[in-house]
C-alpha atoms as a PDB file:
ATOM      1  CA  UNK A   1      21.237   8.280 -12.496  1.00  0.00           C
ATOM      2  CA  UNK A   2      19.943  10.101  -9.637  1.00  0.00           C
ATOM      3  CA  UNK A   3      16.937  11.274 -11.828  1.00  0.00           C
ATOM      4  CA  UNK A   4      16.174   7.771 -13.270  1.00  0.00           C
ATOM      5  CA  UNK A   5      16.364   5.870  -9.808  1.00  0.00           C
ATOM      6  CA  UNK A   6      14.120   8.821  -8.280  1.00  0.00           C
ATOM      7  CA  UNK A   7      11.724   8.364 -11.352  1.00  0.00           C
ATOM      8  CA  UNK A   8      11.500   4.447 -10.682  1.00  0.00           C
ATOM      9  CA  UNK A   9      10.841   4.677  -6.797  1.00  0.00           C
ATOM     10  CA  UNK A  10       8.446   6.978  -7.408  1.00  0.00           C
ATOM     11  CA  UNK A  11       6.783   4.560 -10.164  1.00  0.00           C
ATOM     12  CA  UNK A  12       6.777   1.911  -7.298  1.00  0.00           C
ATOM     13  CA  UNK A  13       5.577   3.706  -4.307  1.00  0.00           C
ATOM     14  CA  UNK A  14       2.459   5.159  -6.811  1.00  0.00           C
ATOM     15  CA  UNK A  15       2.156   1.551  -7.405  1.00  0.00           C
ATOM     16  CA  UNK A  16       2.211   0.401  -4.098  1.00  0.00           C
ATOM     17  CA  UNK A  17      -0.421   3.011  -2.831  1.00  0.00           C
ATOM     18  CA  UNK A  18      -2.814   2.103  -5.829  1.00  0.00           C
ATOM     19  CA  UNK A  19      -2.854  -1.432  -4.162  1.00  0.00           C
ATOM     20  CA  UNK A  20      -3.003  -0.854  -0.838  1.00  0.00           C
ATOM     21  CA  UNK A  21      -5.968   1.725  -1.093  1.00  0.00           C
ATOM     22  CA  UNK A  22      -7.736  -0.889  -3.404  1.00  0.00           C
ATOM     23  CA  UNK A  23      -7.160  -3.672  -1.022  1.00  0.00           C
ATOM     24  CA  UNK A  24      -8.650  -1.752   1.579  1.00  0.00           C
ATOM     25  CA  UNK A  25     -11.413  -0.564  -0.600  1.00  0.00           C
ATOM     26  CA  UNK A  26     -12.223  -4.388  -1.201  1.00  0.00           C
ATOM     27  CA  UNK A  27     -12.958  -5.362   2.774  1.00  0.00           C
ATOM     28  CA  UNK A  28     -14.170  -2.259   4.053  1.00  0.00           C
ATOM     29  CA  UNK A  29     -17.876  -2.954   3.418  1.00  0.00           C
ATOM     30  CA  UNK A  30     -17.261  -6.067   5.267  1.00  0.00           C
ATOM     31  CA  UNK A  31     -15.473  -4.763   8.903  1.00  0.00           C
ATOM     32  CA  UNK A  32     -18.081  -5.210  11.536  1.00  0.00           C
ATOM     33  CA  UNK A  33     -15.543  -3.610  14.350  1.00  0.00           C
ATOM     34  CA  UNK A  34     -15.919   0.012  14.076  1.00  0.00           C
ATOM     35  CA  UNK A  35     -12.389   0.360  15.653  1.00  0.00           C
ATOM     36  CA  UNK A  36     -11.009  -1.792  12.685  1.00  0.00           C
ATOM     37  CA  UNK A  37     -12.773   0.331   9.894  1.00  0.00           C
ATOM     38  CA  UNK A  38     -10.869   3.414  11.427  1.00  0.00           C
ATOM     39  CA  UNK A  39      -7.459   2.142  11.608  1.00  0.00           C
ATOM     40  CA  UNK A  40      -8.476   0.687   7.736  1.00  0.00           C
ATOM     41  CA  UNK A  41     -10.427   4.536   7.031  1.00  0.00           C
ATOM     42  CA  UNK A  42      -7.391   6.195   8.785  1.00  0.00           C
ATOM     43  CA  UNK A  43      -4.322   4.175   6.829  1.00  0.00           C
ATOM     44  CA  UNK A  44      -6.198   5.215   3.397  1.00  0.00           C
ATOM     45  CA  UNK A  45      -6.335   8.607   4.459  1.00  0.00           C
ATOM     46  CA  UNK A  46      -2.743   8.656   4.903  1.00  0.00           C
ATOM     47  CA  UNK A  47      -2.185   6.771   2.051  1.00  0.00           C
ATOM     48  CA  UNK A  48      -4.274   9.245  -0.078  1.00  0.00           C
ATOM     49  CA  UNK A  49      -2.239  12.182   1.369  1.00  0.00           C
ATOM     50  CA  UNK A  50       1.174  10.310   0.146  1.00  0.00           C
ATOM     51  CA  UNK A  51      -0.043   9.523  -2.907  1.00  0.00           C
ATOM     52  CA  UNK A  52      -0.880  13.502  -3.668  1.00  0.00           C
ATOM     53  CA  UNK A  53       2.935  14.081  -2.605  1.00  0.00           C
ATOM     54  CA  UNK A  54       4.361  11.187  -4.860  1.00  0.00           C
ATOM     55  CA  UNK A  55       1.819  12.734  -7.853  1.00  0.00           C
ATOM     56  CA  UNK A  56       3.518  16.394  -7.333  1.00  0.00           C
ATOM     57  CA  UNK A  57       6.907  14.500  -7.761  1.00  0.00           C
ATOM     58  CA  UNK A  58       5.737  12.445 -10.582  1.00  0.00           C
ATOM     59  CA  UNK A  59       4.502  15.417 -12.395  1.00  0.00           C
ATOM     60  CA  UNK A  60       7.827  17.404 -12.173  1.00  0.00           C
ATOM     61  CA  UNK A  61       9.273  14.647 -13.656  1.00  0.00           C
ATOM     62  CA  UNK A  62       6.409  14.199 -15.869  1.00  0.00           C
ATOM     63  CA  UNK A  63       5.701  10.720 -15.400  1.00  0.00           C
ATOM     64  CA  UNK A  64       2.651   9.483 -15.717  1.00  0.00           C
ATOM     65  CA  UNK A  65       3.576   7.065 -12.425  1.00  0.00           C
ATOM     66  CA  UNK A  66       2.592   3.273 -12.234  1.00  0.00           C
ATOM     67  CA  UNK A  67      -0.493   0.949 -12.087  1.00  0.00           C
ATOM     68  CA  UNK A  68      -0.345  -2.045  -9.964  1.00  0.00           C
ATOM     69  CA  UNK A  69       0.679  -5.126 -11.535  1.00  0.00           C
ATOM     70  CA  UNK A  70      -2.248  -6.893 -13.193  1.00  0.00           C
ATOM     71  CA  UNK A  71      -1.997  -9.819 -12.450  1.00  0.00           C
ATOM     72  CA  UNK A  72      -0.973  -8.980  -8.785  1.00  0.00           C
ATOM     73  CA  UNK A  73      -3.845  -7.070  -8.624  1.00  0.00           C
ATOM     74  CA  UNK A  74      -6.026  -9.843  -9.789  1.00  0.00           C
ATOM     75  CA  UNK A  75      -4.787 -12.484  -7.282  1.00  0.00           C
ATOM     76  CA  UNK A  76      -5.519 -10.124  -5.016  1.00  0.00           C
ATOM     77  CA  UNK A  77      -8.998  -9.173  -5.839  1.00  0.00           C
ATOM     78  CA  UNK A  78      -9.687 -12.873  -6.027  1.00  0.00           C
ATOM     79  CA  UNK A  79      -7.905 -14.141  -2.677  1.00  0.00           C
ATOM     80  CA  UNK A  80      -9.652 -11.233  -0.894  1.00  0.00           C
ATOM     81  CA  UNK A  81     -13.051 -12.385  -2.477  1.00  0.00           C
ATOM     82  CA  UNK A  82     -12.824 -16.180  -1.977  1.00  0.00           C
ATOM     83  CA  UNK A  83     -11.603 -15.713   1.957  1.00  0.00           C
ATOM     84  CA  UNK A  84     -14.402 -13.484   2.395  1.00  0.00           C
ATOM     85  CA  UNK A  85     -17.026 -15.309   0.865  1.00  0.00           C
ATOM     86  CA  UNK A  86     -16.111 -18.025   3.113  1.00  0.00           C
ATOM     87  CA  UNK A  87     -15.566 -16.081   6.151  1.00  0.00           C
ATOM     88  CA  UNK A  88     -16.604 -12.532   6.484  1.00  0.00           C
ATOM     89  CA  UNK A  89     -15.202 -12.511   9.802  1.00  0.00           C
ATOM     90  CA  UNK A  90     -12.650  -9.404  11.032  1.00  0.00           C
ATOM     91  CA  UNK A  91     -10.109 -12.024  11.712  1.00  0.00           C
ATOM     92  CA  UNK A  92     -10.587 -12.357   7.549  1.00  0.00           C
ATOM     93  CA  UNK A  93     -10.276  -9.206   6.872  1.00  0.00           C
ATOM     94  CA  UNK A  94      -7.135  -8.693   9.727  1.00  0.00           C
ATOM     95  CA  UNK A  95      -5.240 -11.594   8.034  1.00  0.00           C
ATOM     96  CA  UNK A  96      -5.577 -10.525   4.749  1.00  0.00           C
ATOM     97  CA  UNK A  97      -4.776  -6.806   5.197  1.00  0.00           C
ATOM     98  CA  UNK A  98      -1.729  -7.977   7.443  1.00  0.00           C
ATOM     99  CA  UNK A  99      -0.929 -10.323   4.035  1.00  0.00           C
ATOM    100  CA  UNK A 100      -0.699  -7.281   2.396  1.00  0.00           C
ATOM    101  CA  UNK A 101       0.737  -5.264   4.412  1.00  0.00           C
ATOM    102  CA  UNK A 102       3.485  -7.412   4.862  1.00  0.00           C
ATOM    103  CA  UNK A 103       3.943  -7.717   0.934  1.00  0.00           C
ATOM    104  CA  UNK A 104       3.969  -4.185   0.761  1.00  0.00           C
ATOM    105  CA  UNK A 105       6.782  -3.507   3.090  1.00  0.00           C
ATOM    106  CA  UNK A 106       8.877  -6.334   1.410  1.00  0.00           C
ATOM    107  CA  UNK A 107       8.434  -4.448  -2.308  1.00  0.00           C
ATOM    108  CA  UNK A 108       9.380  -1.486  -1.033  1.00  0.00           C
ATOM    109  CA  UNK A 109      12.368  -1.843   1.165  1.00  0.00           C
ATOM    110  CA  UNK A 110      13.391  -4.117  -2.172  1.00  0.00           C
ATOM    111  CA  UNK A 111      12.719  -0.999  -4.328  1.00  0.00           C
ATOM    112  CA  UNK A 112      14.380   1.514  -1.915  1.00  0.00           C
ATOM    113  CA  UNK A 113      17.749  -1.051  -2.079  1.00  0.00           C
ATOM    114  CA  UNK A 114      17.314  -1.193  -5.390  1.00  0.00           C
ATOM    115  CA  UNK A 115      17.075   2.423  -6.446  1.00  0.00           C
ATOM    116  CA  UNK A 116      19.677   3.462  -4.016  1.00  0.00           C
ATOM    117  CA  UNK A 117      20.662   6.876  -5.995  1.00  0.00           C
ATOM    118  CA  UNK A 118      16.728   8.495  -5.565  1.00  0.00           C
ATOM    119  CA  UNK A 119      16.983  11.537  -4.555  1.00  0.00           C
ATOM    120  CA  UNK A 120      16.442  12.261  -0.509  1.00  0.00           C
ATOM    121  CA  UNK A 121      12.745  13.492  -0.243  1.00  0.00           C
ATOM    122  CA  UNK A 122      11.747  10.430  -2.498  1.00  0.00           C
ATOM    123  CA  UNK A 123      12.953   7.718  -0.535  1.00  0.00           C
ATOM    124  CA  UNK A 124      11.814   9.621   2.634  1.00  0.00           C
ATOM    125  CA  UNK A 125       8.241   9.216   1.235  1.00  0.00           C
ATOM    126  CA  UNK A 126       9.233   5.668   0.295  1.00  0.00           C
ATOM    127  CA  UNK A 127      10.398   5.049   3.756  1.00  0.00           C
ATOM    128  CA  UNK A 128       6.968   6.447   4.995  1.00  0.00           C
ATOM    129  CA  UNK A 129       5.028   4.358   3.233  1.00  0.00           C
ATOM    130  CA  UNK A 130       6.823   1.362   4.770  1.00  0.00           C
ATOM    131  CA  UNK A 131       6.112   2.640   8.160  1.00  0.00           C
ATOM    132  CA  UNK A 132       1.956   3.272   7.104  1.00  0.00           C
ATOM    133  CA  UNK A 133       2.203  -0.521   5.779  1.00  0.00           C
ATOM    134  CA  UNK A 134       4.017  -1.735   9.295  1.00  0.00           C
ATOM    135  CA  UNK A 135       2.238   0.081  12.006  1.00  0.00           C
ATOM    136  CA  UNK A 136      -1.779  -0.771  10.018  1.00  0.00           C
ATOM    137  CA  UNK A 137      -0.285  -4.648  10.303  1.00  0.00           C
ATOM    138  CA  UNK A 138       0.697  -3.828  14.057  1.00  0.00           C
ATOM    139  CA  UNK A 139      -2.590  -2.071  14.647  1.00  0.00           C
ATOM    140  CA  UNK A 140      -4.764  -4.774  13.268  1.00  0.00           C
ATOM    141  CA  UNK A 141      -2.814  -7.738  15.264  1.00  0.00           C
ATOM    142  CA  UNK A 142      -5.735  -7.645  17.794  1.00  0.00           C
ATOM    143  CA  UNK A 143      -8.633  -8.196  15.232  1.00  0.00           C
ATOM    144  CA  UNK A 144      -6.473 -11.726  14.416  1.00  0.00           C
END
């Protein structure tokens, strides 16, 4: 049990990551406020170092980990687009990344309840994750 609820969390927070780096992939050509592309630049960083921790963990296991959902990842994509087309204001790009953010920390405190015999270091990562997703949304509150 341990194993397979480790497994899963892992799945999600590899998941997770894969979204939240590609969501911030989608608007970073279109910050204007340099201090805004850091704290985006400087969440992806950390996000990228997670994800390298979660892939050590996923390949002891030998999992292959998780995409994003689709579909998810297309309503994204498209939400992101359409706001920006109409506004490609930092306030945009602040509302949608807190939209996300927000999300993200909802999935994963779900997936941490869920999978509540993952082993230790796993849901320490998880729980690291959540607190990358709730201090960006923090950090971004004054580009609203």
């Amino acid at each position: 049990m341990i194993e397979s609820d480790t497994i899963k969390l892992l799945r999600e927070c590899d998941a997770g990551i894969k979204m939240g780096v590609s969501a911030i992939d989608d608007v970073l050509d279109y910050v204007h406020d340099e201090a805004l592309g850091k704290c985006l630049a400087d969440c992806k960083s950390k996000h990228d170092k997670l994800k390298k921790e979660i892939q050590i963990l996923l390949d002891k296991y030998h999992d292959d980990g998780k995409e994003p959902n689709p579909m998810a990842k297309s309503m994204s994509w498209i939400k992101t687009n359409v706001k920006l087309v109409m506004d490609e204001s930092d306030a945009t790009i602040a509302d949608l990344m807190t939209d996300g953010c927000n999300m993200g920390v909802k999935f994963l405190n779900r997936y941490l309840n869920q999978y509540k015999a993952a082993d230790e270091k796993t849901k320490d990562i998880t729980k690291q994750l959540i607190d990358l997703e709730e201090k960006l949304a923090v950090d971004i509150r004054r580009f609203l």
